[in-house]
Protein backbone atom coordinates (compact mmCIF):
# COMPACT_ATOMS: atom_id res chain seq x y z
CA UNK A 1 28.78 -74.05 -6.45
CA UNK A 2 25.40 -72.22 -5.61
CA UNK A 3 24.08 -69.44 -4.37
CA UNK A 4 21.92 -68.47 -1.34
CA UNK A 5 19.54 -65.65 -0.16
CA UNK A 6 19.93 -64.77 3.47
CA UNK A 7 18.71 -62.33 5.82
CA UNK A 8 19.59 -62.05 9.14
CA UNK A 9 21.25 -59.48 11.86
CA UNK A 10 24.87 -57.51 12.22
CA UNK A 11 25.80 -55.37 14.79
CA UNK A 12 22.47 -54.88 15.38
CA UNK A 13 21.08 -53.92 11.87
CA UNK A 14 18.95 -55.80 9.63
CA UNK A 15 21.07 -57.34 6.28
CA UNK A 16 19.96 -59.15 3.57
CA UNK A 17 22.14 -60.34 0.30
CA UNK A 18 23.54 -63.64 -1.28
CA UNK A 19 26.21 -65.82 -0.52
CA UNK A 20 28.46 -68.14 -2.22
CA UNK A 21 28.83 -72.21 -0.63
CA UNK A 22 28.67 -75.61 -1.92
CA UNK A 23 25.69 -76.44 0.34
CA UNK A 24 23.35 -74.87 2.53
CA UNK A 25 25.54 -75.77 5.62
CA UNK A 26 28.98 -73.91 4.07
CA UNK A 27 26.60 -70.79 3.40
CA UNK A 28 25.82 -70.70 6.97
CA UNK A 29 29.24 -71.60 8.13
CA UNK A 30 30.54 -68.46 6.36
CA UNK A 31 27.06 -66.15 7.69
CA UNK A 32 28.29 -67.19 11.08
CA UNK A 33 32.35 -66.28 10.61
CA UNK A 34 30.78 -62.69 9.14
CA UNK A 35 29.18 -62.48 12.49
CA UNK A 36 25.47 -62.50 11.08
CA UNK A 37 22.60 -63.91 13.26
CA UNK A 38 20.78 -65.47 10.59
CA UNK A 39 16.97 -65.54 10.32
CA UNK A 40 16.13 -66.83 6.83
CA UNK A 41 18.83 -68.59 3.84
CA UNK A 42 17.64 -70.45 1.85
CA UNK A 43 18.77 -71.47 -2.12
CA UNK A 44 18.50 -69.28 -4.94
CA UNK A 45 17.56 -70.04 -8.04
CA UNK A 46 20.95 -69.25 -9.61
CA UNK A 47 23.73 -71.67 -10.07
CA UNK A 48 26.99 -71.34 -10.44
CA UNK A 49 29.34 -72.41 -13.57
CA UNK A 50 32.82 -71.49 -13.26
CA UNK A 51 32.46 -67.74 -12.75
CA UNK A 52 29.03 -67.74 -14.67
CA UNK A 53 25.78 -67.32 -13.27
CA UNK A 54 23.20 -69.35 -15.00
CA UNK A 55 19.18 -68.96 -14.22
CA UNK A 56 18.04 -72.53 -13.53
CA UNK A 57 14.04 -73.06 -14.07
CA UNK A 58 13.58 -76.06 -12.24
CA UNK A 59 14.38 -77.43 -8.55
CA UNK A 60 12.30 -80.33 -8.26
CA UNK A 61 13.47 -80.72 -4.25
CA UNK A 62 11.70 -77.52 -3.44
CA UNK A 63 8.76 -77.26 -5.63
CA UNK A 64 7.18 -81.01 -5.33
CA UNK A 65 3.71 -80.40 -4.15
CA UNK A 66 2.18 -83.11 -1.40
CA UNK A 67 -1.47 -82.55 0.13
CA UNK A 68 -1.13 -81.79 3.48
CA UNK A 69 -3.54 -84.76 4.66
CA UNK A 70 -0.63 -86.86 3.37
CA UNK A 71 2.25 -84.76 5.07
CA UNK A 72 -0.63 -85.36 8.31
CA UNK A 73 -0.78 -89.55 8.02
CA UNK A 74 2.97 -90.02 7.07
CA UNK A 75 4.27 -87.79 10.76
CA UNK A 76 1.87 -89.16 12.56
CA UNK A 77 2.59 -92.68 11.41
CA UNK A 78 6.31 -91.54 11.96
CA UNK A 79 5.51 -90.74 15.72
CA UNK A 80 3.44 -93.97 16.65
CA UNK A 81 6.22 -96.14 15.27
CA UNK A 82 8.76 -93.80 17.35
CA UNK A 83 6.61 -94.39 20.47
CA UNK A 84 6.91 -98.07 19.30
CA UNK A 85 10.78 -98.26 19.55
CA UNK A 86 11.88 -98.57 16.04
CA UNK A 87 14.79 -96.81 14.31
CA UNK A 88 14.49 -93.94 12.41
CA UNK A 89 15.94 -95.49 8.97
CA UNK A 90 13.80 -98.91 9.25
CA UNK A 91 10.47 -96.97 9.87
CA UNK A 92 11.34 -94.92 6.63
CA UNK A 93 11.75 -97.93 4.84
CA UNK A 94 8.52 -99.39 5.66
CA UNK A 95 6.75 -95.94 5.41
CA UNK A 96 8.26 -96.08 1.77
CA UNK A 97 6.44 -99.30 1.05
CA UNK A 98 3.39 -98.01 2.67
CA UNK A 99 2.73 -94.50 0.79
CA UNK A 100 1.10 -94.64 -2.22
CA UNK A 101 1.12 -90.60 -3.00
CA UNK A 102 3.60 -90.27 -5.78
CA UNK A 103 6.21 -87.29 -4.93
CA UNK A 104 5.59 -88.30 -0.95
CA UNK A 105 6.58 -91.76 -1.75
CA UNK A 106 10.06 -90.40 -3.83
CA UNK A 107 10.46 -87.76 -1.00
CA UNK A 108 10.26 -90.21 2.18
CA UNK A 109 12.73 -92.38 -0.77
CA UNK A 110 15.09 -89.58 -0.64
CA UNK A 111 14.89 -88.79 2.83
CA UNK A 112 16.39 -92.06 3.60
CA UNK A 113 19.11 -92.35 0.99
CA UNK A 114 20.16 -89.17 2.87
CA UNK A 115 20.00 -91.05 6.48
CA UNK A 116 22.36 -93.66 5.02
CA UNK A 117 24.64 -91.76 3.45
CA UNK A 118 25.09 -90.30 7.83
CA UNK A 119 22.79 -86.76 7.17
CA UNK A 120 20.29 -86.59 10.08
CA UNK A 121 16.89 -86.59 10.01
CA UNK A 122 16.28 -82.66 10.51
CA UNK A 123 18.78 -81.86 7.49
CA UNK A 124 16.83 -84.44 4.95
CA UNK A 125 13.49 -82.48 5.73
CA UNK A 126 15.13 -79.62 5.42
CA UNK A 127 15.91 -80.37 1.95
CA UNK A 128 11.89 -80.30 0.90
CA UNK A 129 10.85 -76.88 2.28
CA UNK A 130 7.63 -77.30 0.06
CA UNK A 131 6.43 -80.16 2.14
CA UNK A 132 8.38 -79.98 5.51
CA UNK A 133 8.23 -76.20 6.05
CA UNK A 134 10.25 -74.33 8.79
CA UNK A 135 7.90 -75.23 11.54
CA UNK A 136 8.26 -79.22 10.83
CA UNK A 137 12.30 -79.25 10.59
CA UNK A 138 12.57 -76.90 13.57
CA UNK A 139 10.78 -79.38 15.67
CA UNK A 140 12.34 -82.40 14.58
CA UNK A 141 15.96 -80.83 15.23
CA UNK A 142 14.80 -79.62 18.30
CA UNK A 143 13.79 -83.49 18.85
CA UNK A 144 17.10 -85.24 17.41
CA UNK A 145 18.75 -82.77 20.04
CA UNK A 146 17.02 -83.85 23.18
CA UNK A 147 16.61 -87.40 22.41
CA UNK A 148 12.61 -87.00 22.40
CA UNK A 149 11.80 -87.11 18.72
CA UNK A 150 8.61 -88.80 19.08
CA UNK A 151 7.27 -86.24 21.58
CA UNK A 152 8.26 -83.48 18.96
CA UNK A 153 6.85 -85.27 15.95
CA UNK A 154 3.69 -85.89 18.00
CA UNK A 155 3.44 -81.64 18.71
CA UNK A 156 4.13 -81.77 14.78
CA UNK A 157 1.34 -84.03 14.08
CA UNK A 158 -1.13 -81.63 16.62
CA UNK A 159 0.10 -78.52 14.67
CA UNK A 160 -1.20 -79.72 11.38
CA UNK A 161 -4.06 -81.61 12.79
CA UNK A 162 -4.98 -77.66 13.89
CA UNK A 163 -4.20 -76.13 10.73
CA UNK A 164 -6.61 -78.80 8.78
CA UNK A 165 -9.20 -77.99 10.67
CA UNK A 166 -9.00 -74.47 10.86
CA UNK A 167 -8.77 -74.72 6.82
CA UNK A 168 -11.66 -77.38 6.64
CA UNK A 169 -13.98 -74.84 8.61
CA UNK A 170 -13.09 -71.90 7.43
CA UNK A 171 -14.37 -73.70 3.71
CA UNK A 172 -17.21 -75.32 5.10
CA UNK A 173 -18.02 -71.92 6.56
CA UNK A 174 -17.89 -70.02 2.82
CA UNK A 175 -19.27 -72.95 0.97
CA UNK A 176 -22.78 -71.91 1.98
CA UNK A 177 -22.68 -68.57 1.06
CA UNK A 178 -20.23 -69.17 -1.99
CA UNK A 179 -23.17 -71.24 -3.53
CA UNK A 180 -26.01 -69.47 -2.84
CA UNK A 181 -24.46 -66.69 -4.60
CA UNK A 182 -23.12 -68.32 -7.40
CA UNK A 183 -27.01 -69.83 -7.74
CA UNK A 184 -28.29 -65.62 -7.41
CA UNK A 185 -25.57 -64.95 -10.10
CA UNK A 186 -26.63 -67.74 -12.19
CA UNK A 187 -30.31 -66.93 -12.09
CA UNK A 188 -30.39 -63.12 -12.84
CA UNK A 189 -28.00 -63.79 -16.14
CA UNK A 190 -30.62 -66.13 -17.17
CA UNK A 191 -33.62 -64.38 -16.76
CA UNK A 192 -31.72 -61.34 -18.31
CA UNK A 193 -31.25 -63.60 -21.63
CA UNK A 194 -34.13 -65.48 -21.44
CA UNK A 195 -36.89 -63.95 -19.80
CA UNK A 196 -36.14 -60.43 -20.42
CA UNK A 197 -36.19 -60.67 -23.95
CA UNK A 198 -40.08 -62.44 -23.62
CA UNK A 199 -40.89 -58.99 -21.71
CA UNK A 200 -39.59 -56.67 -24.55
CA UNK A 201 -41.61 -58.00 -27.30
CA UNK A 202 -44.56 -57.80 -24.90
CA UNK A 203 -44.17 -54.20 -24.03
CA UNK A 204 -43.01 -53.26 -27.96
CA UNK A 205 -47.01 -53.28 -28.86
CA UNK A 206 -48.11 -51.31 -25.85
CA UNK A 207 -46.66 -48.15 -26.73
CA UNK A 208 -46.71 -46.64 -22.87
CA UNK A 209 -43.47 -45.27 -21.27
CA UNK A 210 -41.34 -48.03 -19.61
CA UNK A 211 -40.37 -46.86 -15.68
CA UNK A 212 -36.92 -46.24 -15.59
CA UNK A 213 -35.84 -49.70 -13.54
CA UNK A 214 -37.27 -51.29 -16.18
CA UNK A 215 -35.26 -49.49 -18.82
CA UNK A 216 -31.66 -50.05 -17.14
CA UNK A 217 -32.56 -53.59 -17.03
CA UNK A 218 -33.75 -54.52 -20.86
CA UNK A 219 -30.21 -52.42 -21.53
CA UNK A 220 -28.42 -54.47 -19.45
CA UNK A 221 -29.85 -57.54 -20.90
CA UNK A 222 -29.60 -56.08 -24.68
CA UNK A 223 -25.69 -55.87 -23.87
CA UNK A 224 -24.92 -59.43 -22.20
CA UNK A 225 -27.01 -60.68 -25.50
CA UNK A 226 -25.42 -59.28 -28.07
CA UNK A 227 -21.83 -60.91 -29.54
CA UNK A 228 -20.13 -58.16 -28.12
CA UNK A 229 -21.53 -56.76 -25.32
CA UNK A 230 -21.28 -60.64 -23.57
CA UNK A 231 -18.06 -61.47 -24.86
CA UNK A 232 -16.61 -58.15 -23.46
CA UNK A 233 -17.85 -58.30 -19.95
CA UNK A 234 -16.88 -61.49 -19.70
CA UNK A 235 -13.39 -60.59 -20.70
CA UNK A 236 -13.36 -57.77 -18.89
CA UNK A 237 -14.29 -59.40 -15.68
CA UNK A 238 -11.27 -62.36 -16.34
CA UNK A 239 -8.78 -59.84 -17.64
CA UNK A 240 -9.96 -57.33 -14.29
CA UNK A 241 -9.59 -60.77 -11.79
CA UNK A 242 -5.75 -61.04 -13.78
CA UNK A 243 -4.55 -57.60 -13.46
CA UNK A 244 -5.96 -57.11 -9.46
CA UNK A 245 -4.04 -60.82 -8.83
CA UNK A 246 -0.85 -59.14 -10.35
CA UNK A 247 -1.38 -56.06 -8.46
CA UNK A 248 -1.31 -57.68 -5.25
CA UNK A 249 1.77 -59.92 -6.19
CA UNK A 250 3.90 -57.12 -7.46
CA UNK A 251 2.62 -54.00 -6.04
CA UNK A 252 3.30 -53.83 -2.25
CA UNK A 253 1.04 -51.53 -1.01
CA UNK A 254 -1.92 -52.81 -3.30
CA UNK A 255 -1.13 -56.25 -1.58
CA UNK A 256 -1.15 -54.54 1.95
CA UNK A 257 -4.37 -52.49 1.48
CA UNK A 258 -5.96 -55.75 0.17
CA UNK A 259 -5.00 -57.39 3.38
CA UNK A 260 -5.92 -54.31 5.31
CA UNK A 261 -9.45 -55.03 3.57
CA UNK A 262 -9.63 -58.92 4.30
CA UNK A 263 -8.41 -58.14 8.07
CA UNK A 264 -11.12 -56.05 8.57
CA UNK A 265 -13.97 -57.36 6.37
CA UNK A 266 -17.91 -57.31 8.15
CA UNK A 267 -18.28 -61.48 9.48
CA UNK A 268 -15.51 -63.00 8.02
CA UNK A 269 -12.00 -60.47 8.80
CA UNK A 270 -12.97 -62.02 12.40
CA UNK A 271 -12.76 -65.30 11.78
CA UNK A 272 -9.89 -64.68 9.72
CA UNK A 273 -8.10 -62.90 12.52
CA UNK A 274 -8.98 -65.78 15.38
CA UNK A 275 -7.32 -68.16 13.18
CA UNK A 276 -4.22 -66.36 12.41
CA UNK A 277 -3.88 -65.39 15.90
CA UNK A 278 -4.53 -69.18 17.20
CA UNK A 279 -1.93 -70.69 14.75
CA UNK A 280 0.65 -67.97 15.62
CA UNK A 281 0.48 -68.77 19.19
CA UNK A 282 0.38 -72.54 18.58
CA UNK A 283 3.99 -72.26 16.90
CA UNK A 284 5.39 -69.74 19.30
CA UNK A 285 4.97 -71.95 22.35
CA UNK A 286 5.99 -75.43 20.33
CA UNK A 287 9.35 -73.42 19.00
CA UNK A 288 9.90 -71.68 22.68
CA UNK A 289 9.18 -75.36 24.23
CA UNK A 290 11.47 -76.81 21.97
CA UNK A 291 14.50 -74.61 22.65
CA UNK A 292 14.21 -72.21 19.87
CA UNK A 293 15.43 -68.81 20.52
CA UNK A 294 12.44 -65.82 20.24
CA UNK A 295 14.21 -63.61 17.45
CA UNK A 296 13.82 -66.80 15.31
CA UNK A 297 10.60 -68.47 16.21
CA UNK A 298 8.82 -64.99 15.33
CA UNK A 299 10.80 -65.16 12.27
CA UNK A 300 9.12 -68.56 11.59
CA UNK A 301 5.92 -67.68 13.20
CA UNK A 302 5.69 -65.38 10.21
CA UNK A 303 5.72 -68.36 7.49
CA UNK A 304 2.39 -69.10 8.84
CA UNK A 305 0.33 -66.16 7.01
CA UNK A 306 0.71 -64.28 4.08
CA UNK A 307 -1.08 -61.59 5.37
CA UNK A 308 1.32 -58.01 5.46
CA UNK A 309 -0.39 -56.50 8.10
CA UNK A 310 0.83 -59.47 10.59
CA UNK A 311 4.28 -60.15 8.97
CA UNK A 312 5.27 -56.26 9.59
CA UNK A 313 3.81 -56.85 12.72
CA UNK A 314 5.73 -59.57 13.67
CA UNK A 315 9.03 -57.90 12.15
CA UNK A 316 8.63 -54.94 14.53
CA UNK A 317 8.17 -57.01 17.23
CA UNK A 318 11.12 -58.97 16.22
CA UNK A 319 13.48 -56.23 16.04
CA UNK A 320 11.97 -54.50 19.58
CA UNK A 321 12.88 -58.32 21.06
CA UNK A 322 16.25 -57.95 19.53
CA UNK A 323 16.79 -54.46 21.29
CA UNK A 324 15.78 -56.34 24.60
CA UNK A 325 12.20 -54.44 25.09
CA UNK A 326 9.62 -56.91 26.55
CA UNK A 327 6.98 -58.77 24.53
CA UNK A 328 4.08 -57.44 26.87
CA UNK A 329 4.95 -53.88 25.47
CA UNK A 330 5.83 -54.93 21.84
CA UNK A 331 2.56 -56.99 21.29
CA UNK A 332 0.83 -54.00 22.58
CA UNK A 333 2.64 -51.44 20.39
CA UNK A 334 1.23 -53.39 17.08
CA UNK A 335 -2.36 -52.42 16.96
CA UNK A 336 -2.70 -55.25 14.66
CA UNK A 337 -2.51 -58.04 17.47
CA UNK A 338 -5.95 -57.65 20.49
CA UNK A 339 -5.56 -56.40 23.70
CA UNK A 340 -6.49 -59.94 24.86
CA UNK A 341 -3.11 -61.60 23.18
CA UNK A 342 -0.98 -59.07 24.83
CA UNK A 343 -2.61 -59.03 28.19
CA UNK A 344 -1.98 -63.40 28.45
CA UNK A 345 1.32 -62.96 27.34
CA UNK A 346 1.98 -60.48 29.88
CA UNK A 347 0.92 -62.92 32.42
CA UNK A 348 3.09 -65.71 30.90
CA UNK A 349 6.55 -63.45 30.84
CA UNK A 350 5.20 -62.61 34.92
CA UNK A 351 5.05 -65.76 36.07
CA UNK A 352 7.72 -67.35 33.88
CA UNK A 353 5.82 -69.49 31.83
CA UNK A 354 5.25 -68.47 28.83
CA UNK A 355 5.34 -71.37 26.79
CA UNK A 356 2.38 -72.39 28.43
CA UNK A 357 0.74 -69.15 27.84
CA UNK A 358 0.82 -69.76 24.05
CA UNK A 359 -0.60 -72.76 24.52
CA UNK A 360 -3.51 -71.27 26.51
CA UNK A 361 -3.57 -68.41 24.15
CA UNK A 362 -4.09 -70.75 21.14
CA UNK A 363 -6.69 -72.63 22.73
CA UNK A 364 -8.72 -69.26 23.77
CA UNK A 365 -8.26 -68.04 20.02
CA UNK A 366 -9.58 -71.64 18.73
CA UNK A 367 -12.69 -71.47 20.88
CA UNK A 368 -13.07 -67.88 19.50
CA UNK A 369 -12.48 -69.17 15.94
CA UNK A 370 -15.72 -72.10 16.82
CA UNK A 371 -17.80 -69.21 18.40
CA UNK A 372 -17.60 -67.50 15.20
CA UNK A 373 -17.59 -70.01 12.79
CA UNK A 374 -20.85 -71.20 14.97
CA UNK A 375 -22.37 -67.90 14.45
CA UNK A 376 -21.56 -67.07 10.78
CA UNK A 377 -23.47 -70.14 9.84
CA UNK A 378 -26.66 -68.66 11.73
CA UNK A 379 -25.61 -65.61 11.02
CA UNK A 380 -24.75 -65.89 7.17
CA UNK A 381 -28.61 -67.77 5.76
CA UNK A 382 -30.80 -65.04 6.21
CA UNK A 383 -28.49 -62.35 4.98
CA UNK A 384 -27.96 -64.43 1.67
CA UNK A 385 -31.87 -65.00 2.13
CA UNK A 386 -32.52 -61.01 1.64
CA UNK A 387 -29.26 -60.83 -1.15
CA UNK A 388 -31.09 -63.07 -3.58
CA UNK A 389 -34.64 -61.59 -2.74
CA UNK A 390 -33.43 -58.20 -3.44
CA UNK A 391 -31.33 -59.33 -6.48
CA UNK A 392 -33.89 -61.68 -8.27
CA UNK A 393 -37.07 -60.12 -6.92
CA UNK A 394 -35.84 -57.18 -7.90
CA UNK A 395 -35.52 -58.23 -10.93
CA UNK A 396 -39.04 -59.22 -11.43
CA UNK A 397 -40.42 -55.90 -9.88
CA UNK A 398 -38.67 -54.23 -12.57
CA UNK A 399 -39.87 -55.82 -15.67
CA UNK A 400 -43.81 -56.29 -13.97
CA UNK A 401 -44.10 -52.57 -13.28
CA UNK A 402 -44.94 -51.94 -16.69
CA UNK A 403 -47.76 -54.16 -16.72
CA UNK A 404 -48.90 -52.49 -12.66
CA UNK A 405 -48.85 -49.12 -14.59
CA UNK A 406 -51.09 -50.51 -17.16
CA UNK A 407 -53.69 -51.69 -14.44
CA UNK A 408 -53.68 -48.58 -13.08
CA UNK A 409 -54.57 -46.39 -15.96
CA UNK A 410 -57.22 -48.82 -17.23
CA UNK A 411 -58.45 -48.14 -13.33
């Protein structure tokens, strides 16, 4: 026997709490007698032993990791192959031979053990939720149940050929920057122990009275060379990046003003937001197109971000939904979301196309998110330009004023 987490809806109220079932499909067999609407179950990590529970530290199914370039190839090999005419079981089989990444390889392996053994495709996936997350098996059961599954797997394949991209400029984006002040960081610790210390024995004969700039920074490079002094900051700085990481995992509202931070950060918050907003929108109008109901394709809308300010947006406008109050108003009502995403939406639930909508609100969002990535890297070179002028030149003003003064009292 095992246990699941659920949450979901009763008589109107949200519920959460853990069930008892053989599988996955008993626990939500029994939800569904009790009368709950579920929105999330999935396994938990405690296992059942007669009456016993006992923690279990492993679950391979669920924790194999697969890059999502090779998630990317395999679905959209899946889909041509579809389009082709072939059954489902024979194009796993020669997908099997095909893959050469390891756990994909014993995934696809067990997907279609699973497939002969009479367990359809959707349920298989469902069994991997660390490579086919909710998104993926939504799609392909919405597929298996109109008889389209290629058409599905190919708005699968679209989906993650979005999220790469989004991901793969969003890095190239903060590479630039990332190294340029990694290089400024690099240089002032070694002029402070290398060239700083050539300085001090220079000045140590002249007597005069060092300017205060000049001061702070022979301290600062006294401490990062002695034993000490450089072994502490550096510990301080790991055991400082260690404690904020557990912060933000444990502590809720930490986490939440962190993301309030990142959400609205000078340059890159907006480019952040644009692609939230784009891949939220993208889902939305592939789960409504596929048949999904609203209450639960916000629910997995949600898996797309980790961001708090946009899940608890997304909650309230899940529960508002569930109380029968439009989306125009709800979308409105979280100041998180623009006015722009609410005002298209309000056209789409007009005109009764709102699938579409998404779709045309994802594709304004993506051209925002290529306007700004367009303009951060214009933007982005002179500003780190001036950061490692100020930084290193400043550096050198400091320790040369000393010798200026000089000049000017031999004058």
């Amino acid at each position: 026997m095992l246990y699941f987490d659920y949450t979901g809806i009763s008589s109107g109220k949200y519920v959460t709490g853990e069930i008892q079932a053989l599988n996955q499909e008993e626990a939500a067999f029994k939800l569904k007698n009790d009368k709950i609407i579920i929105t999330k179950l999935i396994k938990s990590k405690k296992k059942v032993v007669g009456e016993k529970k006992v923690e279990t530290s492993f679950d391979f199914g669920s924790k194999t990791k697969v890059p999502a370039k090779e998630v990317m190839i395999f679905t959209k090999q899946f889909a041509t192959m579809m389009k082709a005419g072939l059954p489902v079981l024979n194009i796993l089989i020669m997908l099997e031979e095909q893959i050469t990444q390891k756990n994909l390889k014993r995934i696809v392996g067990e997907v279609k053990k699973d497939l002969e053994s009479g367990i359809i495709l959707s349920k298989s996936f469902e069994k991997h939720p660390a490579v086919f997350d909710n998104i993926y098996v939504n799609l392909t059961k919405a597929g298996e149940a109109s008889g389209k599954l290629d058409i599905f797997l190919e708005r699968i394949v679209i989906g993650l050929e979005k999220r790469e991209k989004i991901k793969s400029k969003i890095k190239s984006a903060l590479f630039y920057p990332a190294t340029l002040f990694t290089v400024a960081i690099a240089v002032t610790i070694f002029m402070l122990i290398n060239v700083v210390p050539v300085f001090v024995k220079m000045y140590q004969g002249m007597g005069a009275k060092l300017p205060a700039p000049t001061v702070v920074i022979i301290g600062i490079s006294n401490f990062i060379r002695s034993p000490f002094g450089g072994g502490l900051l550096l510990v301080s700085v790991i055991a400082g990046i260690f404690i904020f990481r557990h912060l933000i995992k444990t502590n809720y509202e930490v986490k939440k003003k962190w993301h309030r931070f990142v959400f609205n950060m000078p340059i890159f918050g907006n480019l952040i937001q644009k692609s939230i907003f784009a891949r939220i929108a993208l889902v939305l109008g592939n789960l409504n197109q596929a048949g999904v109901n609203l209450i639960e394709s916000i629910d997995i809308a949600k898996s797309i971000t980790t961001n708090t300010l946009v899940i608890e947006g997304l909650d309230n406008i899940k529960k508002g939904v569930f109380s029968g109050e439009s989306l125009t108003k709800l979308f409105n009502r979280e100041k998180v979301f623009p006015q722009t995403f609410a005002q298209l939406i309000s056209v789409g639930e007009q005109t009764g196309s709102l699938d579409d909508m998404f779709g045309s609100i994802a594709r304004y969002y993506e051209e925002e998110f290529d306007v700004a990535v367009s303009n951060l890297s214009s933007l982005i070179e002179p500003i780190m330009i001036v950061f490692m002028g100020l930084t290193i030149g400043g550096l050198m003003v400091a320790m040369y004023a000393p010798i200026f003064n000089v000049g000017a009292l031999i004058k």
